[in-house]
Protein backbone atom coordinates (compact mmCIF):
# COMPACT_ATOMS: atom_id res chain seq x y z
CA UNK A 1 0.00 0.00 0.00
CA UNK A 2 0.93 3.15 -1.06
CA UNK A 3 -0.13 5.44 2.29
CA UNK A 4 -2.47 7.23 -0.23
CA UNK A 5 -5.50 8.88 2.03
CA UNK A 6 -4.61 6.92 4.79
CA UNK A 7 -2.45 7.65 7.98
CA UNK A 8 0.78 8.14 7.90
CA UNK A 9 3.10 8.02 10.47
CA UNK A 10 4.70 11.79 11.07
CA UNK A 11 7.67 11.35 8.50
CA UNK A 12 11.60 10.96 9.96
CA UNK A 13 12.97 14.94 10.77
CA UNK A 14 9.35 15.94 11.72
CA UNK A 15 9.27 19.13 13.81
CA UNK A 16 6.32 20.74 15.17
CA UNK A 17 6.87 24.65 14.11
CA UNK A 18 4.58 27.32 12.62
CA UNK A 19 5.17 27.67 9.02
CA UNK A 20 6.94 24.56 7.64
CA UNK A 21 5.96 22.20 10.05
CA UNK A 22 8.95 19.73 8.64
CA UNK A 23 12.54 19.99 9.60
CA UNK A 24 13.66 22.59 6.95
CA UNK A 25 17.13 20.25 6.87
CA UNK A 26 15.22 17.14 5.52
CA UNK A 27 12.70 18.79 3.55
CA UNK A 28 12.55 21.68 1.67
CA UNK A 29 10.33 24.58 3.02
CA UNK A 30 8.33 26.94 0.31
CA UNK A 31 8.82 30.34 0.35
CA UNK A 32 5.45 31.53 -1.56
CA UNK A 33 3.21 29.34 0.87
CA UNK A 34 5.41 29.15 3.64
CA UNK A 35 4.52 24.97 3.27
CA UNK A 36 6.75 21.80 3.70
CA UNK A 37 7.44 19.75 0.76
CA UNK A 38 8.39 16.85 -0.53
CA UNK A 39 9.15 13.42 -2.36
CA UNK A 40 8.11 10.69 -1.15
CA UNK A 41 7.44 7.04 -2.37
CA UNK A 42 8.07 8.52 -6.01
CA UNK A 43 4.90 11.44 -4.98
CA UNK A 44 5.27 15.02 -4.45
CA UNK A 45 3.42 16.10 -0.97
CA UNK A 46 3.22 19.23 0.43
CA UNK A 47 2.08 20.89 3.91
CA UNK A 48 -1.88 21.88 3.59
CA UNK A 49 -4.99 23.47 5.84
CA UNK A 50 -7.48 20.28 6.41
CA UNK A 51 -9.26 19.86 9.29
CA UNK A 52 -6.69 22.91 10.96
CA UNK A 53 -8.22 25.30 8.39
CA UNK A 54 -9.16 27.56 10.90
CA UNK A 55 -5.39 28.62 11.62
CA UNK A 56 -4.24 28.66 7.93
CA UNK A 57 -5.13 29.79 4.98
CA UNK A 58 -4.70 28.76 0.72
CA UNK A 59 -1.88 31.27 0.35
CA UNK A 60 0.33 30.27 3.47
CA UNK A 61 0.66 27.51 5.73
CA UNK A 62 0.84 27.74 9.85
CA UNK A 63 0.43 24.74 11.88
CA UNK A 64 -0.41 24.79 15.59
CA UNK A 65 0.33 22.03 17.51
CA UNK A 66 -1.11 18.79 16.58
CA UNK A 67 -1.97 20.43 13.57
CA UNK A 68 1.05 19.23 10.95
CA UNK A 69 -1.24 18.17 7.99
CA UNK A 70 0.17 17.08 4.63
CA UNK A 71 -1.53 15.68 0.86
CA UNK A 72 -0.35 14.04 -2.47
CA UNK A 73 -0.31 16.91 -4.86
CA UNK A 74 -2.84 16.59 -8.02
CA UNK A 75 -0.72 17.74 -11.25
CA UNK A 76 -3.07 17.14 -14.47
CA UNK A 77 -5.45 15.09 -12.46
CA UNK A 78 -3.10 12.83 -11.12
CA UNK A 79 -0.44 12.44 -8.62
CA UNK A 80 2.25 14.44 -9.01
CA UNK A 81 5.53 11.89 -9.98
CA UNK A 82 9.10 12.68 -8.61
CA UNK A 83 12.30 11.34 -7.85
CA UNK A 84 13.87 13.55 -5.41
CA UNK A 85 12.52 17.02 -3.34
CA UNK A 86 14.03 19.29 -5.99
CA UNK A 87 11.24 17.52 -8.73
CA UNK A 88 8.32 19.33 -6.45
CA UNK A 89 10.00 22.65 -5.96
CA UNK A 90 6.41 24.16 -7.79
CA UNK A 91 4.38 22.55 -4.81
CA UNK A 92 2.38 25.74 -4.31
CA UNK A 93 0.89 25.56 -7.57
CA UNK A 94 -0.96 22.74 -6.76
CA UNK A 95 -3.73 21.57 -4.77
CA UNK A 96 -3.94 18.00 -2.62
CA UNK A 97 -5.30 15.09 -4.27
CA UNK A 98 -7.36 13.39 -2.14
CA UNK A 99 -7.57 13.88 1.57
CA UNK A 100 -5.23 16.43 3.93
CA UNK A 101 -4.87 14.75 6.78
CA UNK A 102 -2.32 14.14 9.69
């Protein structure tokens, strides 16, 4: 199983922070949204508002505690392929596909 829509255990460098919730040394940290990014399992992810709406917003990410939410990004109706963290540097383009969950 791929993780997709499903829990996913907080990934390795995780760092609970306003902003980029991610450890800006493992993964890269936008500077238009202010989201964590990524590659991961050959997917581009990315730092979103779900059910912590209330303290972010489209344009910029902020994550209170317990609040570190993250989706697959949807490039041309599908998921968005990569290699490495430098093949999602557009993240904030894009919007989740599927769920944004925890």
């Amino acid at each position: 199983s791929s993780g997709i829509n499903a829990e996913w255990p907080l990934r390795p460098g995780y760092k609970g922070q306003a902003a980029c919730a991610w450890d800006r040394s493992v993964y890269p940290c936008d500077p238009y949204s202010a989201c964590s990014y990524g590659c991961e399992e050959g997917l581009c992810w990315s730092q979103c508002a779900g059910s912590c709406a209330f303290f972010e917003n489209k344009k910029k990410c902020f994550s209170e505690p317990g609040c570190e939410e993250w989706c697959w990004l949807n490039k041309d109706g599908r998921y968005y392929p990569c290699v490495e963290h430098t093949d999602c540097v557009d993240s904030y383009k894009y919007s989740c596909k599927g769920a944004c969950t925890w």
